[in-house]
PDB file of N, CA and C in Angstrom:
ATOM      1  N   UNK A   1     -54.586 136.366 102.888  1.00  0.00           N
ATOM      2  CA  UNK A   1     -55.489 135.433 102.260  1.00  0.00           C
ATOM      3  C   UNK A   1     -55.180 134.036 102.810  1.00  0.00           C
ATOM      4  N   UNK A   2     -56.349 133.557 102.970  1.00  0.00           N
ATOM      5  CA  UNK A   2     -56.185 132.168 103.750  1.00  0.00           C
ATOM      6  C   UNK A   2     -55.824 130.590 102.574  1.00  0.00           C
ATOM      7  N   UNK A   3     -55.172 130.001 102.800  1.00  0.00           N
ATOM      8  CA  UNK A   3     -54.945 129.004 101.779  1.00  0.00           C
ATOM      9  C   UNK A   3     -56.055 128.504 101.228  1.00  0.00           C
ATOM     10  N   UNK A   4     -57.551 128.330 102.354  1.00  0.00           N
ATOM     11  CA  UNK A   4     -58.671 127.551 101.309  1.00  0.00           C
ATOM     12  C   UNK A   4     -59.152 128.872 100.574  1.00  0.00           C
ATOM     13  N   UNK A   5     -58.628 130.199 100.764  1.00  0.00           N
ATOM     14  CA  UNK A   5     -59.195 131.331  99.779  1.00  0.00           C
ATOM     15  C   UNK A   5     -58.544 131.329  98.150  1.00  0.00           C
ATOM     16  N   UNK A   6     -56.856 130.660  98.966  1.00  0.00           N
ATOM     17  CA  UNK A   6     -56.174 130.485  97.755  1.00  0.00           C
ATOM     18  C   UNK A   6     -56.511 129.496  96.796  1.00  0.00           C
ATOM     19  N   UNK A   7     -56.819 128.654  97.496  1.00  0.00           N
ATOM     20  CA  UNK A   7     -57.067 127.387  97.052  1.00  0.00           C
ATOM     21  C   UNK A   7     -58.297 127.373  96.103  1.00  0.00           C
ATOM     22  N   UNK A   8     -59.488 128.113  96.553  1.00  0.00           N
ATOM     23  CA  UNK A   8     -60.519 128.358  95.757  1.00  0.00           C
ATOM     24  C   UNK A   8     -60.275 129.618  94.782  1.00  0.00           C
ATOM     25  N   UNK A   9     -59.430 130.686  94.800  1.00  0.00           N
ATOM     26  CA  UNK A   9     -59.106 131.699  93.612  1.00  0.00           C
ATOM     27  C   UNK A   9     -58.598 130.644  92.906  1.00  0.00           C
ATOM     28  N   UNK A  10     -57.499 129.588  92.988  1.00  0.00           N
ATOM     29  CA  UNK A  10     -56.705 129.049  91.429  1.00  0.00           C
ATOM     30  C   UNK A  10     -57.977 128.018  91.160  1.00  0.00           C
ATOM     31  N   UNK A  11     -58.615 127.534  91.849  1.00  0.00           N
ATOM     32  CA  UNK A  11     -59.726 126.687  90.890  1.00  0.00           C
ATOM     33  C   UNK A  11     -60.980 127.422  89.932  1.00  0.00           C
ATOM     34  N   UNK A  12     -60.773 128.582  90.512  1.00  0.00           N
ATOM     35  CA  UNK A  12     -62.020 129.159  89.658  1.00  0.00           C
ATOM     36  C   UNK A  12     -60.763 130.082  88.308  1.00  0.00           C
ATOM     37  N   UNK A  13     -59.481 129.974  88.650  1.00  0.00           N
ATOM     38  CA  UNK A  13     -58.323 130.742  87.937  1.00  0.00           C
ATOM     39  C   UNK A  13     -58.213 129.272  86.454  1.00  0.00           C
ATOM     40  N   UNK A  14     -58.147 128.188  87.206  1.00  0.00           N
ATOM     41  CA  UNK A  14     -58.293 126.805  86.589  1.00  0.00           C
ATOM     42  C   UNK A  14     -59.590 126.455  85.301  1.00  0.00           C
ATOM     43  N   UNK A  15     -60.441 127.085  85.958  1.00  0.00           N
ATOM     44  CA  UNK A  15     -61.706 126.937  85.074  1.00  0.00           C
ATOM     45  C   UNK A  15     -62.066 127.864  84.135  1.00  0.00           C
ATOM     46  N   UNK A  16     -61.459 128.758  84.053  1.00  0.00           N
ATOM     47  CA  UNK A  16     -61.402 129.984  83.668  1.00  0.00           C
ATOM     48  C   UNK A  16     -60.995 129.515  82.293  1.00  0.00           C
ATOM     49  N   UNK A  17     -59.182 128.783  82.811  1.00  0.00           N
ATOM     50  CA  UNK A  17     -58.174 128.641  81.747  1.00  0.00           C
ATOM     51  C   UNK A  17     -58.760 127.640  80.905  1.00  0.00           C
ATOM     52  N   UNK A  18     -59.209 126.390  81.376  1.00  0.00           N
ATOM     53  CA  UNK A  18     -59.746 125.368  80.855  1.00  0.00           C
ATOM     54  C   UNK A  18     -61.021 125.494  79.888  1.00  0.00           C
ATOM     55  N   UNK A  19     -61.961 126.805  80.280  1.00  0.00           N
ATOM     56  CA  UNK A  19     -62.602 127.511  79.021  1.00  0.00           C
ATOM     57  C   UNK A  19     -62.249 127.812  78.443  1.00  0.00           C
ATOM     58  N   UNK A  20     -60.759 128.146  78.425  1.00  0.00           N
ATOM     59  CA  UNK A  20     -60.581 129.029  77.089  1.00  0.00           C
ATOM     60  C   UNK A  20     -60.002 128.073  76.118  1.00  0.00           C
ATOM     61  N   UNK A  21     -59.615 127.265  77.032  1.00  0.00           N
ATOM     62  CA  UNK A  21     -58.217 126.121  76.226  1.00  0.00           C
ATOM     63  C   UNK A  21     -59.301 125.512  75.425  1.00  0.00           C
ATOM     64  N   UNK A  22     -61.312 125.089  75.707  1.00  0.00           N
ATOM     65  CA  UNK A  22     -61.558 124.784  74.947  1.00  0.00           C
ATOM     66  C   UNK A  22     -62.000 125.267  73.768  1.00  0.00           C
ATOM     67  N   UNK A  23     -61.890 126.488  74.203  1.00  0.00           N
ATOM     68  CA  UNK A  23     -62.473 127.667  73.047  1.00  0.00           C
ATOM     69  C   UNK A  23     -61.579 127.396  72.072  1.00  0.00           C
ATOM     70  N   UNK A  24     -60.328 127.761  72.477  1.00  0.00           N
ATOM     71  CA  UNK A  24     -58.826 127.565  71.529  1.00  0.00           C
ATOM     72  C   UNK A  24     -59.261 126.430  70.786  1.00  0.00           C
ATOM     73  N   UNK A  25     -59.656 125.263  71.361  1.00  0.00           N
ATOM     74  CA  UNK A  25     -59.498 123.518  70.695  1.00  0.00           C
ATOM     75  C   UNK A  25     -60.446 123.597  69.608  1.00  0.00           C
ATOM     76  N   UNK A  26     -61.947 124.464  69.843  1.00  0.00           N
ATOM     77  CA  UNK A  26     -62.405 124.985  68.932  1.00  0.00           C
ATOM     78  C   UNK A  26     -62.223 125.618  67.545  1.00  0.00           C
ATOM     79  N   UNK A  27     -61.699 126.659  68.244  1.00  0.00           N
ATOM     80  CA  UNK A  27     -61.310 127.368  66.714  1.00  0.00           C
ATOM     81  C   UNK A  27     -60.212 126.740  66.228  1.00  0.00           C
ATOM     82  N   UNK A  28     -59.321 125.803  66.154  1.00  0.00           N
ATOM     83  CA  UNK A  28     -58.366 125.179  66.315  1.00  0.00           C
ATOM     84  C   UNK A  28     -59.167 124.118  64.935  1.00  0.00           C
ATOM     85  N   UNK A  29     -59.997 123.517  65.929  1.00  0.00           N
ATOM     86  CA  UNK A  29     -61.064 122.356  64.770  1.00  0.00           C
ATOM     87  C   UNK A  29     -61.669 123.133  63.797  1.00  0.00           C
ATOM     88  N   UNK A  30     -62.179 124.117  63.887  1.00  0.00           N
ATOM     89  CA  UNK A  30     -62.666 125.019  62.768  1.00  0.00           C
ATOM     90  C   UNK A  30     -61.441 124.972  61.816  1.00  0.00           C
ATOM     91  N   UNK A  31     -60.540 125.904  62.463  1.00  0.00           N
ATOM     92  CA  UNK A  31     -59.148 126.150  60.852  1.00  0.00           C
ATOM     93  C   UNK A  31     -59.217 124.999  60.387  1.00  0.00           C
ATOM     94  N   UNK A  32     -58.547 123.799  60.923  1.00  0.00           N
ATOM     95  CA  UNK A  32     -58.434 122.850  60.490  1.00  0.00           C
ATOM     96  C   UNK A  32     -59.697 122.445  59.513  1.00  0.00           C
ATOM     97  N   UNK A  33     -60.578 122.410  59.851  1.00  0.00           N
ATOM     98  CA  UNK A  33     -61.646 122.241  58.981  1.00  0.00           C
ATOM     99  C   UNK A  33     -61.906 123.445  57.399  1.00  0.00           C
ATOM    100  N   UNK A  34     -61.641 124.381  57.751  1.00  0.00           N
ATOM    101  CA  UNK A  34     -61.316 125.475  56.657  1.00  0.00           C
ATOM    102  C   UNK A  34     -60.455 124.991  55.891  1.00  0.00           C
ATOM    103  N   UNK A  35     -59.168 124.901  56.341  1.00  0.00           N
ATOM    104  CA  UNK A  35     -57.790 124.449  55.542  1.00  0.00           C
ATOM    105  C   UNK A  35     -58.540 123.057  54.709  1.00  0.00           C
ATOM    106  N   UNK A  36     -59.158 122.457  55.675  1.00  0.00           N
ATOM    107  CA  UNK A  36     -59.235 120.975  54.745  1.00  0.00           C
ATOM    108  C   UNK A  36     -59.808 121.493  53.495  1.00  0.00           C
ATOM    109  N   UNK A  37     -61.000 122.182  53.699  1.00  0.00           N
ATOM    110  CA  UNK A  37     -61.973 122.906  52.645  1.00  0.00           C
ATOM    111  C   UNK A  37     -61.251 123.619  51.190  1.00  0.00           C
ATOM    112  N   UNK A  38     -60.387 124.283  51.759  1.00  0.00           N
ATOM    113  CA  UNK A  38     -59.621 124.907  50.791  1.00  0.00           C
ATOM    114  C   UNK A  38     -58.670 124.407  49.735  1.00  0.00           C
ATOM    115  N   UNK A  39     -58.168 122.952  50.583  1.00  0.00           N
ATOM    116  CA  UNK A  39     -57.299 122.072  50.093  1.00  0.00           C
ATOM    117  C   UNK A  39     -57.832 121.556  48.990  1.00  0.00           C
ATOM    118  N   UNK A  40     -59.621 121.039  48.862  1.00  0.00           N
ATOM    119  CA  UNK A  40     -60.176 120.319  48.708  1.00  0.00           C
ATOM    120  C   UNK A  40     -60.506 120.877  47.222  1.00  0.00           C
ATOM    121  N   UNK A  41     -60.983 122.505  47.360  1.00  0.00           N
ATOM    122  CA  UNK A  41     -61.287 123.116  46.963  1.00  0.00           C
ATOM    123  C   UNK A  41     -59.926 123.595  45.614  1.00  0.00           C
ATOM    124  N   UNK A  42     -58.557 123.580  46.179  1.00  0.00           N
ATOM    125  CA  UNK A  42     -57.456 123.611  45.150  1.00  0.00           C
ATOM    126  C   UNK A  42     -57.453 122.783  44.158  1.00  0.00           C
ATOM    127  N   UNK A  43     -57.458 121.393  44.803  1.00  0.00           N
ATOM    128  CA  UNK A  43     -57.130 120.556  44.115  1.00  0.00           C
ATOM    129  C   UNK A  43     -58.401 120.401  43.023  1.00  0.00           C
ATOM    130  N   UNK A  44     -59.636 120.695  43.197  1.00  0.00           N
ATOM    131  CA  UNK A  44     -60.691 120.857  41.835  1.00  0.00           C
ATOM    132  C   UNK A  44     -60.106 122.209  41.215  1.00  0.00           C
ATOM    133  N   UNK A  45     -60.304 123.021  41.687  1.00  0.00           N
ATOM    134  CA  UNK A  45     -59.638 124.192  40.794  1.00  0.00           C
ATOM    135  C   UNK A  45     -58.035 124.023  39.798  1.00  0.00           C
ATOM    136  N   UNK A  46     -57.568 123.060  40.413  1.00  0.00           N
ATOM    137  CA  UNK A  46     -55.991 122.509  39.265  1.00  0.00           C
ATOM    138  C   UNK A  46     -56.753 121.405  38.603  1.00  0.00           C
ATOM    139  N   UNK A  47     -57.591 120.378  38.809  1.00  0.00           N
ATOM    140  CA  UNK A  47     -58.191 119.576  37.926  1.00  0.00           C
ATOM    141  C   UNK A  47     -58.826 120.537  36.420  1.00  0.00           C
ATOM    142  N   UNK A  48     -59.563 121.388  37.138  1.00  0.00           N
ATOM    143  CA  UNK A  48     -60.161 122.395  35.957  1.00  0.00           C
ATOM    144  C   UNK A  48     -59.296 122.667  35.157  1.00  0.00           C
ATOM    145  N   UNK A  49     -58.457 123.260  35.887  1.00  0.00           N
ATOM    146  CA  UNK A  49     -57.453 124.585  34.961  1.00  0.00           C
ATOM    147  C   UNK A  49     -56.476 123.324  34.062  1.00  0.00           C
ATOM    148  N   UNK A  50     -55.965 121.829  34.641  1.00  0.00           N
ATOM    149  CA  UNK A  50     -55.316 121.078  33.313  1.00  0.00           C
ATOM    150  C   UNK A  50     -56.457 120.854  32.266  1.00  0.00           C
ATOM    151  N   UNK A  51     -58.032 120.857  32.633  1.00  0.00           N
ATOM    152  CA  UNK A  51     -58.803 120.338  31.962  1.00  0.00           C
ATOM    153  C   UNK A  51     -58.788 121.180  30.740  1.00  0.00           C
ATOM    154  N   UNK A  52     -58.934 122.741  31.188  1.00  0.00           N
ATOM    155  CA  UNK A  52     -58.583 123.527  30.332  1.00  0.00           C
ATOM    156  C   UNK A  52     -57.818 123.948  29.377  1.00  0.00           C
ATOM    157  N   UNK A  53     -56.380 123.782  29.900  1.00  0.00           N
ATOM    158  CA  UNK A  53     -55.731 123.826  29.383  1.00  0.00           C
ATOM    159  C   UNK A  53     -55.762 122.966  28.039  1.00  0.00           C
ATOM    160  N   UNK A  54     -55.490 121.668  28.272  1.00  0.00           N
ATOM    161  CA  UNK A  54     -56.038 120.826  26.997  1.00  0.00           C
ATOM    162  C   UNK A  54     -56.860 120.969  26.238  1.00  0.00           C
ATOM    163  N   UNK A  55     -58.370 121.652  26.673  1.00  0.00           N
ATOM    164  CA  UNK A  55     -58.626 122.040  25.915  1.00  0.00           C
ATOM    165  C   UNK A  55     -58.035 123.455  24.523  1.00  0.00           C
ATOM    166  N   UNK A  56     -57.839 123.885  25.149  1.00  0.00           N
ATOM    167  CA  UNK A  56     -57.048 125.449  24.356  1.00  0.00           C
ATOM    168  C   UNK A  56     -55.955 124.566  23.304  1.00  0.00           C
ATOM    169  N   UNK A  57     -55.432 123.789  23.843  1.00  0.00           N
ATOM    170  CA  UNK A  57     -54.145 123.127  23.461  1.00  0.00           C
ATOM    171  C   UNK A  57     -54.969 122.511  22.083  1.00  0.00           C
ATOM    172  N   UNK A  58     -56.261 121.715  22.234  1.00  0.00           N
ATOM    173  CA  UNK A  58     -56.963 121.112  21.068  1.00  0.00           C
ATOM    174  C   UNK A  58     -57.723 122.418  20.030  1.00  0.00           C
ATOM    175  N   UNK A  59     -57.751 123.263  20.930  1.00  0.00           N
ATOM    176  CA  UNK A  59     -58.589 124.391  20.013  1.00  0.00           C
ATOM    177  C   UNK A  59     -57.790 124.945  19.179  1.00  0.00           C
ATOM    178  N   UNK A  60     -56.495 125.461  19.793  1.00  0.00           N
ATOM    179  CA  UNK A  60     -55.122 126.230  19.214  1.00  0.00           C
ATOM    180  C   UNK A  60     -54.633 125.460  17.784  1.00  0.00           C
ATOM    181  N   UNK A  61     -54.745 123.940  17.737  1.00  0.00           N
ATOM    182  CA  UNK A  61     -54.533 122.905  16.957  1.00  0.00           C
ATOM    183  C   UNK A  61     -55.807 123.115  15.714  1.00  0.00           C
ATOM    184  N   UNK A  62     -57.108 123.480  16.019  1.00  0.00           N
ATOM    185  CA  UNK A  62     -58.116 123.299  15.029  1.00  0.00           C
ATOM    186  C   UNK A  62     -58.140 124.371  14.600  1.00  0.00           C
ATOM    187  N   UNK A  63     -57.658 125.463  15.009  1.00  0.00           N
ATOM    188  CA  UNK A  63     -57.071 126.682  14.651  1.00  0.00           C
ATOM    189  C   UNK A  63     -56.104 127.145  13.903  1.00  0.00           C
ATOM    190  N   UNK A  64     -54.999 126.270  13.656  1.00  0.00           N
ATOM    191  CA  UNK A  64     -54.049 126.474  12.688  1.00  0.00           C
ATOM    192  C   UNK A  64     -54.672 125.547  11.843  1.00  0.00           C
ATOM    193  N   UNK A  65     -55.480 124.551  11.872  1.00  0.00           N
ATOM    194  CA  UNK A  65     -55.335 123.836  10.565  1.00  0.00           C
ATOM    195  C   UNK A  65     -56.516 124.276   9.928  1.00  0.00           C
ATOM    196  N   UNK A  66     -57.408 125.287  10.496  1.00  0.00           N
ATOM    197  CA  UNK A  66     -58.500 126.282  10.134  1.00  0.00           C
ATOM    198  C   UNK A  66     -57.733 127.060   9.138  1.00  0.00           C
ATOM    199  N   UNK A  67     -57.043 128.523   9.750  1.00  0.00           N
ATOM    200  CA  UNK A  67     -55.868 129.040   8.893  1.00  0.00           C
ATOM    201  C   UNK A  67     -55.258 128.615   8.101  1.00  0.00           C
ATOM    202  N   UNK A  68     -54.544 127.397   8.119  1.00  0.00           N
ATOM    203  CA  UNK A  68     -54.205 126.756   6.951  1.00  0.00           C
ATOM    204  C   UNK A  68     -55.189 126.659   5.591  1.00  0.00           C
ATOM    205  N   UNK A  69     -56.526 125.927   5.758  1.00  0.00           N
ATOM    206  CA  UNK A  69     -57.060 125.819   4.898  1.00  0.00           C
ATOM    207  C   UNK A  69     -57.625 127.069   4.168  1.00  0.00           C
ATOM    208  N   UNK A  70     -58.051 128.250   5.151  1.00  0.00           N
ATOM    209  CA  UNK A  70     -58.267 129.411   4.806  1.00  0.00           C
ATOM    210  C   UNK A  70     -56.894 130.686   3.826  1.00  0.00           C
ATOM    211  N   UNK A  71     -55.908 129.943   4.200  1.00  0.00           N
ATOM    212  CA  UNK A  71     -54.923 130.334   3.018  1.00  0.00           C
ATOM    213  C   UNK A  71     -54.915 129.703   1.755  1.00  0.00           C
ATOM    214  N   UNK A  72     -55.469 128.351   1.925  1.00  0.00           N
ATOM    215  CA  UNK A  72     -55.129 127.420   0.927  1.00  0.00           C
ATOM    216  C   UNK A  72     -56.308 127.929  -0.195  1.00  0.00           C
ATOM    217  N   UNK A  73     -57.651 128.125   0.505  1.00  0.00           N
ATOM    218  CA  UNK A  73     -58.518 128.505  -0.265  1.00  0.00           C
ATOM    219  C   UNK A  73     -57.877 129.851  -0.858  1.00  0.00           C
ATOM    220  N   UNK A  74     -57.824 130.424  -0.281  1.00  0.00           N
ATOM    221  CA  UNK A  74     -57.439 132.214  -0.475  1.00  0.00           C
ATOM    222  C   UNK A  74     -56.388 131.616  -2.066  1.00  0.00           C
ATOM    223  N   UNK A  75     -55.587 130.932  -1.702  1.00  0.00           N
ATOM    224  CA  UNK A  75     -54.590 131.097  -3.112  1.00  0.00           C
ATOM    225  C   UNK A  75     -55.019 130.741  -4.125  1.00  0.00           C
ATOM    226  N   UNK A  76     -56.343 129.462  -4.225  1.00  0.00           N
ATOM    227  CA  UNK A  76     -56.919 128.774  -4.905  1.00  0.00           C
ATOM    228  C   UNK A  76     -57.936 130.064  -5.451  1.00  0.00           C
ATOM    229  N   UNK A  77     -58.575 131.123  -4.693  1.00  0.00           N
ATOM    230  CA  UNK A  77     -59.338 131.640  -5.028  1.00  0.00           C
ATOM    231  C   UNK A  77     -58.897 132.810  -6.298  1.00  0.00           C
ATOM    232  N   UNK A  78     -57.713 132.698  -5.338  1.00  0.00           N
ATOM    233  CA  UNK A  78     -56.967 134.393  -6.486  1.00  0.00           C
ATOM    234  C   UNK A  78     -56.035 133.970  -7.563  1.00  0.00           C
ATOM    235  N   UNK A  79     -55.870 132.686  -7.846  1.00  0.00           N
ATOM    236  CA  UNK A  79     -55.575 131.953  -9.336  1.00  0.00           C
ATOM    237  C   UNK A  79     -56.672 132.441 -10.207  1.00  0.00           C
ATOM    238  N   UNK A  80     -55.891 132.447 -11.408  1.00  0.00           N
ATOM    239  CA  UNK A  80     -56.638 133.011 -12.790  1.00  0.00           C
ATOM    240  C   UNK A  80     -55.999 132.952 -13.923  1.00  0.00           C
ATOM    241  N   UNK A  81     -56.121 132.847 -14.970  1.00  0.00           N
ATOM    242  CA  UNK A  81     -55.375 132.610 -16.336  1.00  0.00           C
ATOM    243  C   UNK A  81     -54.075 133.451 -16.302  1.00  0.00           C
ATOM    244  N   UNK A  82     -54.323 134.608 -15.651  1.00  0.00           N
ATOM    245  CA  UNK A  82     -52.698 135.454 -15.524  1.00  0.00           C
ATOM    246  C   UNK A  82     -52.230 135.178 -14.628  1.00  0.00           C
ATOM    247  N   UNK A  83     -51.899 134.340 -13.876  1.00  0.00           N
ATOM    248  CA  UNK A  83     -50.945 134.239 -12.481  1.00  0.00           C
ATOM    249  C   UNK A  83     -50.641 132.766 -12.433  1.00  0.00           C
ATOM    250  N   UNK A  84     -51.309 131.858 -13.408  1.00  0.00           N
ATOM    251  CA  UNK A  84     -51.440 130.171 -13.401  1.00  0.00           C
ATOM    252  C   UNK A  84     -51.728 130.120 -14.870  1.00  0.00           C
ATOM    253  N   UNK A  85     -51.362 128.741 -14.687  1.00  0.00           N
ATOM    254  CA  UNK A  85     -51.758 127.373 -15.926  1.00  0.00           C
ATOM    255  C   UNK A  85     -53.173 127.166 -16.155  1.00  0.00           C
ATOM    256  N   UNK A  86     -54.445 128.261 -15.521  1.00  0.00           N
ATOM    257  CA  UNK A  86     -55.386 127.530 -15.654  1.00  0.00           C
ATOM    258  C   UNK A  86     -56.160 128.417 -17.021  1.00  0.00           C
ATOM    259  N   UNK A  87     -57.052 127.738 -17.512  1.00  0.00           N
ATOM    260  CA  UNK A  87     -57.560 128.599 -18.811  1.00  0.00           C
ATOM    261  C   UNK A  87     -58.272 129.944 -18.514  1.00  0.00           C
ATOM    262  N   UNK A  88     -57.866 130.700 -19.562  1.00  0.00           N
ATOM    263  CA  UNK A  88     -58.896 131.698 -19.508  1.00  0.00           C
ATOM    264  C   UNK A  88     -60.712 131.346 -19.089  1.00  0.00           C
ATOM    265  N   UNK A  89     -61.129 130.626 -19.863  1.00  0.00           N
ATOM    266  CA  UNK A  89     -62.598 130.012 -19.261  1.00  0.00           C
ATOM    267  C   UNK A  89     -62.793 130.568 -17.868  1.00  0.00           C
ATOM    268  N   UNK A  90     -61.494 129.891 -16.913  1.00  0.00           N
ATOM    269  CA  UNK A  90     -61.721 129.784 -15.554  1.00  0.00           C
ATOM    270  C   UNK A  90     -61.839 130.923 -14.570  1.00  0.00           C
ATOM    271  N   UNK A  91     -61.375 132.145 -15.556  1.00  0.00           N
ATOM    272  CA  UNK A  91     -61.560 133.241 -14.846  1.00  0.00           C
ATOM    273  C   UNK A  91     -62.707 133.674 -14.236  1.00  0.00           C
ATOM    274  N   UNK A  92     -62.582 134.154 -12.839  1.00  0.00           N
ATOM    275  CA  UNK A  92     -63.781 134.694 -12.443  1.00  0.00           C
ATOM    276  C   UNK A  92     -64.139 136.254 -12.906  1.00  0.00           C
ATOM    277  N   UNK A  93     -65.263 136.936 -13.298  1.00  0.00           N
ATOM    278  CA  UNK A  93     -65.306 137.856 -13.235  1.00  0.00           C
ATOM    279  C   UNK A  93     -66.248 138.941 -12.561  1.00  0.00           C
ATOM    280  N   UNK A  94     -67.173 138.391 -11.994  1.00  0.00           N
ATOM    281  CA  UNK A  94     -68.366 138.966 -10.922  1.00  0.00           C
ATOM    282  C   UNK A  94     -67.735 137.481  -9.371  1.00  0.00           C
ATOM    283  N   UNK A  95     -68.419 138.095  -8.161  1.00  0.00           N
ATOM    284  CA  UNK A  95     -68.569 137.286  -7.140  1.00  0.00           C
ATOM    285  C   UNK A  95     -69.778 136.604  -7.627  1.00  0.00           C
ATOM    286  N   UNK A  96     -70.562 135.840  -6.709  1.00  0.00           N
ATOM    287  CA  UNK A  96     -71.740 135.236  -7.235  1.00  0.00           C
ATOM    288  C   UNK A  96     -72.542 136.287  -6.414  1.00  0.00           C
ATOM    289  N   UNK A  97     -72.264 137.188  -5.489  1.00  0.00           N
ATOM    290  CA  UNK A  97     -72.977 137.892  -4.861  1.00  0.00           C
ATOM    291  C   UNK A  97     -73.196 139.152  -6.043  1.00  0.00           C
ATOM    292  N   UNK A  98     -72.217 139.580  -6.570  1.00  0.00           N
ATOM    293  CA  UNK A  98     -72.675 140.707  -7.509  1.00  0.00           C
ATOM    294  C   UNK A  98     -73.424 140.138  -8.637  1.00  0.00           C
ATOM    295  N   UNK A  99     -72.803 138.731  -9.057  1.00  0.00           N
ATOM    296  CA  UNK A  99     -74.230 137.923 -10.623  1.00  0.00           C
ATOM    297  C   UNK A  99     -75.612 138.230  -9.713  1.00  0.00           C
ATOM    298  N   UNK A 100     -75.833 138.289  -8.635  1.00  0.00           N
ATOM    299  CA  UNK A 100     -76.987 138.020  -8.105  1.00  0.00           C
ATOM    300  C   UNK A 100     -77.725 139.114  -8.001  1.00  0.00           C
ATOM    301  N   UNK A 101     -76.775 140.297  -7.555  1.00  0.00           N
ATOM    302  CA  UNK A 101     -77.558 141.780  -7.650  1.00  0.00           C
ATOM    303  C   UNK A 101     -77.585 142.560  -8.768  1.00  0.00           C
ATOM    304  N   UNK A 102     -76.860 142.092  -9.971  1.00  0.00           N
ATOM    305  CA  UNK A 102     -77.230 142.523 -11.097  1.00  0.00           C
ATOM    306  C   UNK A 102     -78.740 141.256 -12.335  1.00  0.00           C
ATOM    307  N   UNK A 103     -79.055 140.715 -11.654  1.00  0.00           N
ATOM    308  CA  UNK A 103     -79.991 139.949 -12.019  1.00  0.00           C
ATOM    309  C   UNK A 103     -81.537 140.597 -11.411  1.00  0.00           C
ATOM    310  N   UNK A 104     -81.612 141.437 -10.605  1.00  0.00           N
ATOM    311  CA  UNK A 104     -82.481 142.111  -9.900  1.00  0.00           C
ATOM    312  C   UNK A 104     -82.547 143.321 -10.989  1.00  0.00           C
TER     313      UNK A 104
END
């Protein structure tokens, strides 16, 4: 092989490489562009999830003091002249749902 044969195989060997290197630089800018995306994309997804969280944290809170009151009633409800200080008068003896279906 003659040197200008050589000479012309590594330039077309040259151009070859230099396509690919830009192909590489390509997909190269793509990841990079993905990664940014994803990054972008984390950091709203952890904004959410503290947003959330706080919330649960405020719900969990209106929730016990729900329960609370729902015991408080409950004890208030099942007082009666035999278990308390309060008068006989005060006794219940129908729900208002049964006064209602015996009025029918």
């Amino acid at each position: 092989m003659t040197k200008d044969e050589e000479l012309e195989q590594l330039r077309a060997e040259k151009m070859v490489l230099c396509e690919r290197l830009r192909c590489k630089d390509e997909e190269l800018e793509q990841a990079h562009q993905a990664n940014q995306d994803l990054r972008e994309g984390l950091k709203q997804a952890i904004i959410a999830i503290a947003y959330h969280q706080e919330r649960v944290t405020t719900l969990e809170g209106l929730i016990e003091g729900l329960q609370e009151r729902v015991k408080t009633l409950e004890r208030q409800q099942a007082k009666d002249s035999h278990n308390s200080s309060l008068p006989p008068s005060s006794d219940r003896f129908a729900s208002p749902q049964e006064f209602a279906a015996e009025e029918w």
